[in-house]
Protein backbone atom coordinates (compact mmCIF):
# COMPACT_ATOMS: atom_id res chain seq x y z
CA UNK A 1 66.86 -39.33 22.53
CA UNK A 2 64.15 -41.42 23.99
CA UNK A 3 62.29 -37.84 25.04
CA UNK A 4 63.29 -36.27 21.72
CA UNK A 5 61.26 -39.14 19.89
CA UNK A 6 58.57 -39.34 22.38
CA UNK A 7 58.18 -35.42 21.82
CA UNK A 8 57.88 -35.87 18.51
CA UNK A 9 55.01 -38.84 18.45
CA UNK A 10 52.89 -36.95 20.04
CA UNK A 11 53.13 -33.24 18.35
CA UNK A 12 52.46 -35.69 15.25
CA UNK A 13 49.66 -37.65 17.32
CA UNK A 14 48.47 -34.08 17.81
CA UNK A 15 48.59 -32.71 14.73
CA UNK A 16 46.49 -35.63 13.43
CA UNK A 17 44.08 -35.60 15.89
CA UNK A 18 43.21 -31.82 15.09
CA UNK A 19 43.13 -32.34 11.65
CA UNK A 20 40.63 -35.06 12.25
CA UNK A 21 38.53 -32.74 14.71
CA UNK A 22 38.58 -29.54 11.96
CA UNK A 23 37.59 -31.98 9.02
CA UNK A 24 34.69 -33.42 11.01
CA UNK A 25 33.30 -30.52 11.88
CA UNK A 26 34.27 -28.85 8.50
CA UNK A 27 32.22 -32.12 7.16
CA UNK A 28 28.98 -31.71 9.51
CA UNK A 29 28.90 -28.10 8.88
CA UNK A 30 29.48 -28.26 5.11
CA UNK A 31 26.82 -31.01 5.43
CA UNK A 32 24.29 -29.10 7.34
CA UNK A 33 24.41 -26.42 4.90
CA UNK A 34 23.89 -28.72 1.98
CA UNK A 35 20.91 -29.96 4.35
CA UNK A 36 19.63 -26.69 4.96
CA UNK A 37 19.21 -25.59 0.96
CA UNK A 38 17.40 -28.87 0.14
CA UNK A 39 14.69 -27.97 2.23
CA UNK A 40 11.19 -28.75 0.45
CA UNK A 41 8.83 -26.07 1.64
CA UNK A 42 5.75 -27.37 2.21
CA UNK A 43 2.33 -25.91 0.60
CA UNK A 44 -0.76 -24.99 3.14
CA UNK A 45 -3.73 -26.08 1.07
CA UNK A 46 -5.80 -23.75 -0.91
CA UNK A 47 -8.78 -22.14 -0.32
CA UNK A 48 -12.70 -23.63 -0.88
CA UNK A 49 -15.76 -22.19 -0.69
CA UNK A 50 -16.76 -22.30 3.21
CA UNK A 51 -13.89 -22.12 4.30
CA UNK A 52 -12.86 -19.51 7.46
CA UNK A 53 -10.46 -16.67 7.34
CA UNK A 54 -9.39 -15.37 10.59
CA UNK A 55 -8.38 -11.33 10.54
CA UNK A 56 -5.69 -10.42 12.97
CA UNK A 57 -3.50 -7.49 14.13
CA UNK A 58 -0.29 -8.42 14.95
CA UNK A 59 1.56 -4.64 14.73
CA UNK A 60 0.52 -1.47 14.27
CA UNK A 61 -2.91 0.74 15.64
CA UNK A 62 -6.21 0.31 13.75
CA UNK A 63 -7.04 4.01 14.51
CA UNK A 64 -10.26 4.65 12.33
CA UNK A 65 -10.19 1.68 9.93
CA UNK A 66 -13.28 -0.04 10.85
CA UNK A 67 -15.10 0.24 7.78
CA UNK A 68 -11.91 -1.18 5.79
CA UNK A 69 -12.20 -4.19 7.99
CA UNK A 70 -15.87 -4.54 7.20
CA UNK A 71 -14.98 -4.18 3.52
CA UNK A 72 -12.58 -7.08 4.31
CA UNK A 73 -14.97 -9.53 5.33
CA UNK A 74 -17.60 -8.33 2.65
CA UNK A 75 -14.80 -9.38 -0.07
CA UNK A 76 -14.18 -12.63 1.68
CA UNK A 77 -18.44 -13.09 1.59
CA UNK A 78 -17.95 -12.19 -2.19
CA UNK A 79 -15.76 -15.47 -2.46
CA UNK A 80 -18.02 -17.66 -0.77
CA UNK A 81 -15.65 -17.30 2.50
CA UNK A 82 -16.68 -17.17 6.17
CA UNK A 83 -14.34 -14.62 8.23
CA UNK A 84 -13.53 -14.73 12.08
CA UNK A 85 -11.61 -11.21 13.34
CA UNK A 86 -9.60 -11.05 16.32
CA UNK A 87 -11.19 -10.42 19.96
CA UNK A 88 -8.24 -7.94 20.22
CA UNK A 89 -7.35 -6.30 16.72
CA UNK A 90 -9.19 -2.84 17.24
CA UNK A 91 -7.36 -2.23 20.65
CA UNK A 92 -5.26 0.61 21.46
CA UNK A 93 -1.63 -0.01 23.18
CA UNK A 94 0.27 3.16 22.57
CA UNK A 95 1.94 2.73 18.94
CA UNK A 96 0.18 -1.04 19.13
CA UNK A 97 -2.74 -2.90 18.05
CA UNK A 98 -3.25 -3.99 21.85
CA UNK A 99 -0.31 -4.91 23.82
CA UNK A 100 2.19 -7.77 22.81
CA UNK A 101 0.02 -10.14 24.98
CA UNK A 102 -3.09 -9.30 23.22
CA UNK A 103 -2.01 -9.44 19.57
CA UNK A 104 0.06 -12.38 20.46
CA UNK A 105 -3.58 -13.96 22.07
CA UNK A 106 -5.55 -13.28 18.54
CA UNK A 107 -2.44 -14.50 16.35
CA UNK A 108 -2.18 -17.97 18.31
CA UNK A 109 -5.97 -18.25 18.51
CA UNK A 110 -5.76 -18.32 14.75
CA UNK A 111 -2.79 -20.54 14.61
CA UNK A 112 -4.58 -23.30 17.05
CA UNK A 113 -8.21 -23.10 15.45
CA UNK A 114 -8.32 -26.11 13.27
CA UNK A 115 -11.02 -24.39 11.33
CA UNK A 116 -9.46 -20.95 10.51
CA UNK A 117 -7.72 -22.05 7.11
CA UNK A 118 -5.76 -18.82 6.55
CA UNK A 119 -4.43 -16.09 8.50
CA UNK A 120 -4.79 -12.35 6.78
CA UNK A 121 -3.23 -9.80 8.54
CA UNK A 122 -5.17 -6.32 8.82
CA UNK A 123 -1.74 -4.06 8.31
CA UNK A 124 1.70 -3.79 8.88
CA UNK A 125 3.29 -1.06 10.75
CA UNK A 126 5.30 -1.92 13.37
CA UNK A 127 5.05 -4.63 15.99
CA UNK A 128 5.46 -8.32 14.83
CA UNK A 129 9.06 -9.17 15.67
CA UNK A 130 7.35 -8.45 19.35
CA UNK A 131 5.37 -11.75 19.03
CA UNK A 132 8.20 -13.78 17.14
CA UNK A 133 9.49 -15.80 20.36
CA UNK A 134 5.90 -15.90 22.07
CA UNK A 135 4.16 -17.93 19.21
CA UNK A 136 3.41 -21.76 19.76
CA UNK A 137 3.44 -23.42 16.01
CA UNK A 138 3.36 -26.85 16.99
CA UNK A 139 -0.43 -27.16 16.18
CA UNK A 140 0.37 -24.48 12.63
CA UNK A 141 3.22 -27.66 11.71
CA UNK A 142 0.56 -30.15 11.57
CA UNK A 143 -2.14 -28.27 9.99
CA UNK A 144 -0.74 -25.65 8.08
CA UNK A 145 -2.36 -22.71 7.02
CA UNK A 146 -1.55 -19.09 5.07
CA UNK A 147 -0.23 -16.56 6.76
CA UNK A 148 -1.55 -13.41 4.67
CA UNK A 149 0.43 -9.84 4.20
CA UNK A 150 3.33 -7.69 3.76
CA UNK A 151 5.39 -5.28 4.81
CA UNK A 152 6.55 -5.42 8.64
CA UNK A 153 4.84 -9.21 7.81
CA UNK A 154 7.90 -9.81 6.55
CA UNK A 155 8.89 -10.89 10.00
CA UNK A 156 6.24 -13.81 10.23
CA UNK A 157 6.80 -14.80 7.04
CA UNK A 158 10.47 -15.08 7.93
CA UNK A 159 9.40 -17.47 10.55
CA UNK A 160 7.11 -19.54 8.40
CA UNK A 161 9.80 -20.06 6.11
CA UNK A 162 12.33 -21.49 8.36
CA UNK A 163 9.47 -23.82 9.31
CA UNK A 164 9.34 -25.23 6.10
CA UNK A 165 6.27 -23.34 4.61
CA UNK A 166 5.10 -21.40 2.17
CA UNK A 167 3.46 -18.16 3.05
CA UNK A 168 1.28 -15.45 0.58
CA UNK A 169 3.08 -11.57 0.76
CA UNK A 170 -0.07 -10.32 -0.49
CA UNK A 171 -2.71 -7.27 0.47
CA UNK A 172 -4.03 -6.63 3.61
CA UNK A 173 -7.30 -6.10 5.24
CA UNK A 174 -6.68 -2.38 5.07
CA UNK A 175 -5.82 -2.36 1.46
CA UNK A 176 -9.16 -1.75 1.10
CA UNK A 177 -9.06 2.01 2.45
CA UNK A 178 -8.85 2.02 -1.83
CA UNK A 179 -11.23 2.18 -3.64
CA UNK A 180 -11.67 -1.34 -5.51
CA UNK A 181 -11.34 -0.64 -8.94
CA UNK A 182 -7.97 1.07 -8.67
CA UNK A 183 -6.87 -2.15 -7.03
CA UNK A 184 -8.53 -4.53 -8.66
CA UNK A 185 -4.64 -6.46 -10.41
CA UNK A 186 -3.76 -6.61 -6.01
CA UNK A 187 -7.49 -8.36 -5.54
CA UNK A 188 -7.47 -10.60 -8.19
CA UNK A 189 -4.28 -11.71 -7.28
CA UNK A 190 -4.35 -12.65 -3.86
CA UNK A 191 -7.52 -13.82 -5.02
CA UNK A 192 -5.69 -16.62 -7.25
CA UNK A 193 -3.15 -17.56 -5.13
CA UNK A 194 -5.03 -18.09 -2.33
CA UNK A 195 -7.75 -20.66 -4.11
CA UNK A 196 -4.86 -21.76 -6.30
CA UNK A 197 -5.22 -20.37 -9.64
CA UNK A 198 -1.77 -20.30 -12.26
CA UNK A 199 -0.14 -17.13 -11.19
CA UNK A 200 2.38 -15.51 -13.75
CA UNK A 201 3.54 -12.23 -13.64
CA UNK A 202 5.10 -10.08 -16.98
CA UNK A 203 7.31 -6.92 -15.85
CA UNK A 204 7.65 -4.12 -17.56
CA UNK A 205 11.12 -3.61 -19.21
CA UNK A 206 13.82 -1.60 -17.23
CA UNK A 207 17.56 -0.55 -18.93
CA UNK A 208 18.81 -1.44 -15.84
CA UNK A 209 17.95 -5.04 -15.56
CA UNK A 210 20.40 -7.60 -15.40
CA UNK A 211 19.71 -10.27 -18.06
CA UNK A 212 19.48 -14.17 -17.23
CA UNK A 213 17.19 -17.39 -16.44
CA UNK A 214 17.10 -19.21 -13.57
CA UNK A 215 14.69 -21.52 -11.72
CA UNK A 216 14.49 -20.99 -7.61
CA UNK A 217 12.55 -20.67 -4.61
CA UNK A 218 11.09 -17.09 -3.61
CA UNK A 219 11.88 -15.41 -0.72
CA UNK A 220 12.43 -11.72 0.94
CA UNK A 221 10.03 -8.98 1.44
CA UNK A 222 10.68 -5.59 2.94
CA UNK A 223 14.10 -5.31 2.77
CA UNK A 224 14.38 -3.09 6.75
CA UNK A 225 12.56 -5.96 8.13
CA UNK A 226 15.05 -8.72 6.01
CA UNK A 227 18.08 -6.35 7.43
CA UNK A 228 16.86 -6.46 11.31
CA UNK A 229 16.79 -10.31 10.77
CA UNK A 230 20.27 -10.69 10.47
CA UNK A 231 21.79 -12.07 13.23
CA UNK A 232 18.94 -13.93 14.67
CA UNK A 233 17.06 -17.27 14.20
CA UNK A 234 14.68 -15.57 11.94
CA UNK A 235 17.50 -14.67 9.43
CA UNK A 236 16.29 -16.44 6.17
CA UNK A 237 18.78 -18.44 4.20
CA UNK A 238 18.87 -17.14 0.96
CA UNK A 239 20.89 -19.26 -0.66
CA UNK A 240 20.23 -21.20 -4.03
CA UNK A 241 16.91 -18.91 -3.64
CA UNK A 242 16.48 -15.98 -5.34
CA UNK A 243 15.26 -12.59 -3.21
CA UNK A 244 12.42 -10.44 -3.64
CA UNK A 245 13.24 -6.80 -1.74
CA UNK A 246 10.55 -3.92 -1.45
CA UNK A 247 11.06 -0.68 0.30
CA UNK A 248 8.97 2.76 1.73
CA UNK A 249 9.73 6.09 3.07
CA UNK A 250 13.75 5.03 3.15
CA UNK A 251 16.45 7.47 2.30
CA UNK A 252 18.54 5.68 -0.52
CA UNK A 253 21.71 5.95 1.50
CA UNK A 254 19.67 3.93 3.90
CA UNK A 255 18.73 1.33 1.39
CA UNK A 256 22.29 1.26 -0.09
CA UNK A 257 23.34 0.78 4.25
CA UNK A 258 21.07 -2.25 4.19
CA UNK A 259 22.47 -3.55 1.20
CA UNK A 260 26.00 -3.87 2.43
CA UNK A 261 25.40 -4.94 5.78
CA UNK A 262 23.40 -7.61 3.51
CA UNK A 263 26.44 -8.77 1.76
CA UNK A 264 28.87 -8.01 4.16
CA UNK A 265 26.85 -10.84 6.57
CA UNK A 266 26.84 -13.00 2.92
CA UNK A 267 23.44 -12.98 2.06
CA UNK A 268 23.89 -13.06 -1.65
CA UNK A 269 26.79 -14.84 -2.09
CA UNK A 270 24.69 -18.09 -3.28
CA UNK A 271 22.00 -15.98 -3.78
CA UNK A 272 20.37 -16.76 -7.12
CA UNK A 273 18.72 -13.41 -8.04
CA UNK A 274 17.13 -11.13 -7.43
CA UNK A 275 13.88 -9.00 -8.03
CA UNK A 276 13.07 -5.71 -7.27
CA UNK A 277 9.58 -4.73 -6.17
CA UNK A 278 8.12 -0.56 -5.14
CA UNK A 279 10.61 1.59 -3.84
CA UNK A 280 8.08 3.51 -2.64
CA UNK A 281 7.97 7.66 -1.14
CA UNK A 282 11.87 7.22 -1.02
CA UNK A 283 13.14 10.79 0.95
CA UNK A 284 14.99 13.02 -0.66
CA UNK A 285 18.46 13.67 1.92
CA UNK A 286 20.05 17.04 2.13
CA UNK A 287 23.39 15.41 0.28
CA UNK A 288 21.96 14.26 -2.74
CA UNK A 289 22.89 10.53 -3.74
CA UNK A 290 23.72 11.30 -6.83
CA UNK A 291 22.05 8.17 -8.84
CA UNK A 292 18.65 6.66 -9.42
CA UNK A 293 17.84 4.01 -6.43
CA UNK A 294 17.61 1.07 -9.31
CA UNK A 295 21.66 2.09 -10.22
CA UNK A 296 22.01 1.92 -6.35
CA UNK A 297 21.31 -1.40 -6.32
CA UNK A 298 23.20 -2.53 -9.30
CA UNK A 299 26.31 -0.64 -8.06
CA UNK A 300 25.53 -2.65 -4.61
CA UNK A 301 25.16 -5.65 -6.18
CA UNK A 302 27.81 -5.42 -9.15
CA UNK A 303 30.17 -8.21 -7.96
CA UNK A 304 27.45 -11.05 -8.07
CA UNK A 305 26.54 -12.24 -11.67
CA UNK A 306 23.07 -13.61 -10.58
CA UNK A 307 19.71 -11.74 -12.96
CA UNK A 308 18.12 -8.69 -11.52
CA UNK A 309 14.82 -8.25 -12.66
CA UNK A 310 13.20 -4.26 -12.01
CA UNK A 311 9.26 -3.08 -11.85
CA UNK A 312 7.34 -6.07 -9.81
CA UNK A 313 4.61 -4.71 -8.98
CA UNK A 314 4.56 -5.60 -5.21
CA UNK A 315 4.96 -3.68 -1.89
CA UNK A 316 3.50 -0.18 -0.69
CA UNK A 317 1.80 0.53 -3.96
CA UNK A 318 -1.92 0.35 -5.04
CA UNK A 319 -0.85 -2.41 -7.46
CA UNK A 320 0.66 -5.05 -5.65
CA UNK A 321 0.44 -8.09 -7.08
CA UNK A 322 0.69 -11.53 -4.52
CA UNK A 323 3.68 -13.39 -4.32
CA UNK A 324 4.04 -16.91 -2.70
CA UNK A 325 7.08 -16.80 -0.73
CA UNK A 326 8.74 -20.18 -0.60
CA UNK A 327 7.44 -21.71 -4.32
CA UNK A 328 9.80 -22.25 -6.81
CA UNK A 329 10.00 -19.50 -9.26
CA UNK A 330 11.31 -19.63 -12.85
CA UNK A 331 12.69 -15.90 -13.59
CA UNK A 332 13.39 -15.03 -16.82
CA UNK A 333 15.26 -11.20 -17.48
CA UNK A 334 16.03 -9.58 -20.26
CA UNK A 335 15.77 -5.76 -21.19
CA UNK A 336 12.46 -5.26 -22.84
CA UNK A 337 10.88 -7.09 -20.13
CA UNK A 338 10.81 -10.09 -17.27
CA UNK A 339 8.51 -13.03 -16.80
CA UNK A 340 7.83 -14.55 -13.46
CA UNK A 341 6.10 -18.28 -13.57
CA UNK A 342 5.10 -19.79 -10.78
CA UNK A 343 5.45 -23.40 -10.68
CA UNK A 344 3.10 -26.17 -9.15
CA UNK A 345 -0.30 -25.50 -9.70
């Protein structure tokens, strides 16, 4: 009897004790998350006149594009801006603006020089998740700066958010390989967010978008380079946020791919919307999909009840207007058209 009882006291002494454990931990972690979403990021400050704007090359080959760079700098002159360009960024490394130690050398130049006050990256490509663990941003936390692009940029900006910053997906240096006046909404837009001007964006209408208002912070960018995040410490949180996504050169069952994975990993399951930038050059497979790529993503995202806004004007298009990844949105959706209003200016 004495055993029986004794037996008993302490499958009940264990039961309690692992109960006690589970909640803990179910506490910390439910806490942790709740931590996590309240995150305020925090603004680099705006552009002056005189200030320095350092051009870098953190991915892909500059084959050919000096005279886009110099048309860079001459725009940066135009706004009374000095501009510093990497020791590095026309190098040649194989598929690489120099090798990984090279572009990693320019970026963290940039970073540490308490006188470059923004970062613009001279294209995309491929080539910055090569630099993500080799960056220092001790000296970037205490005097933050922008970090300028888009595209494989998504990557970096990634990283900036997690930091706590905001970051500009905006043109880059070789946006300029156009001619001016065929990009002149892209210019004047980086042009306001970067010295701080209202930004507010009115999309054109789309029977496809998903009607509702909400007020969030902005995150995302090229939805491959969002995808090959998962997993690591680079993943963004998405949640209570709501996502911008822009694509190029994908085959729609590709995108549609990304999207699951996505939401099988639960990226949008506090996610709280969505918008929808250029789908741009999308390939055409040899089994058709069978559906426009904006019903694609409905159909992908037809579970969640969050407002899906169509047509920004952003990613691998001549218009593409800047976004400030990490400020608190208010997106409004209905069917004749969206309005995006960026708050705190």
């Amino acid at each position: 009897m004495y055993i029986y009882i004794m037996s008993r006291y302490l499958l009940i002494l264990c039961l309690f004790c692992g109960l006690f454990f589970f909640g803990k931990h179910a506490f910390s972690a439910q806490n942790n998350a709740l931590q996590k979403q309240e995150i305020t990021l925090k603004q680099p400050p705006y552009l002056k006149a005189g200030d320095t704007v350092a051009i870098v090359a953190p991915a892909g080959i500059l084959k050919h594009r000096t005279r886009e760079i110099e048309q860079a700098k001459a725009l940066l002159k135009s706004w009374g801006l000095h501009s510093a360009v990497g020791k590095h960024v026309f190098n040649q490394n194989n598929h690489f603006a120099g090798t990984d130690s090279e572009r990693c050398e320019d970026f963290q130049k940039a970073l540490d020089d308490p006188k470059i006050k923004a970062i613009w990256c001279a294209r995309g490509g491929y080539g910055s998740v090569r630099l993500l663990d080799k960056l220092d941003w001790s000296n970037f936390k205490q005097h933050p700066k922008w970090i300028i692009g888009y595209s494989d940029i998504t990557a970096i900006h990634n990283q900036v958010h997690n930091l706590g910053f905001e970051s500009l997906h905006a043109m880059m240096g070789t946006s300029l390989q156009d001619d001016a006046e065929t990009i002149k909404e892209t210019i004047a837009t980086f042009k306001s967010a970067l010295f701080g001007n209202t930004l507010n964006y009115t999309l054109k209408g789309s029977e496809y978008n998903r009607a509702g208002i909400v007020s969030a912070p902005l995150v995302g960018g090229n939805l491959t380079i969002l995808h090959t995040m998962l997993g690591s410490e680079t993943n963004i949180d998405t949640s209570g946020k709501i996502l911008f996504i822009e694509e190029i050169g994908e085959y729609k069952y590709h995108i549609d791919r990304m999207l699951q994975s996505l939401k099988r990993a639960g990226y949008f399951d506090n996610c709280k919307g969505v918008i929808v930038g250029n789908m741009t050059r999308l390939r055409r497979n040899t089994t058709q999909w069978g559906s426009s790529v904006e019903q694609l993503i409905l159909d992908a995202l037809s579970e969640y009840s969050f407002p899906i806004a169509f047509n920004m004007p952003a990613g691998h298009e001549k218009d593409n207007r800047a976004l400030i990844l990490g400020r608190t949105v208010e997106l409004i959706v209905k069917k004749e058209q969206s309005t995006i209003i960026f708050k705190g200016f």
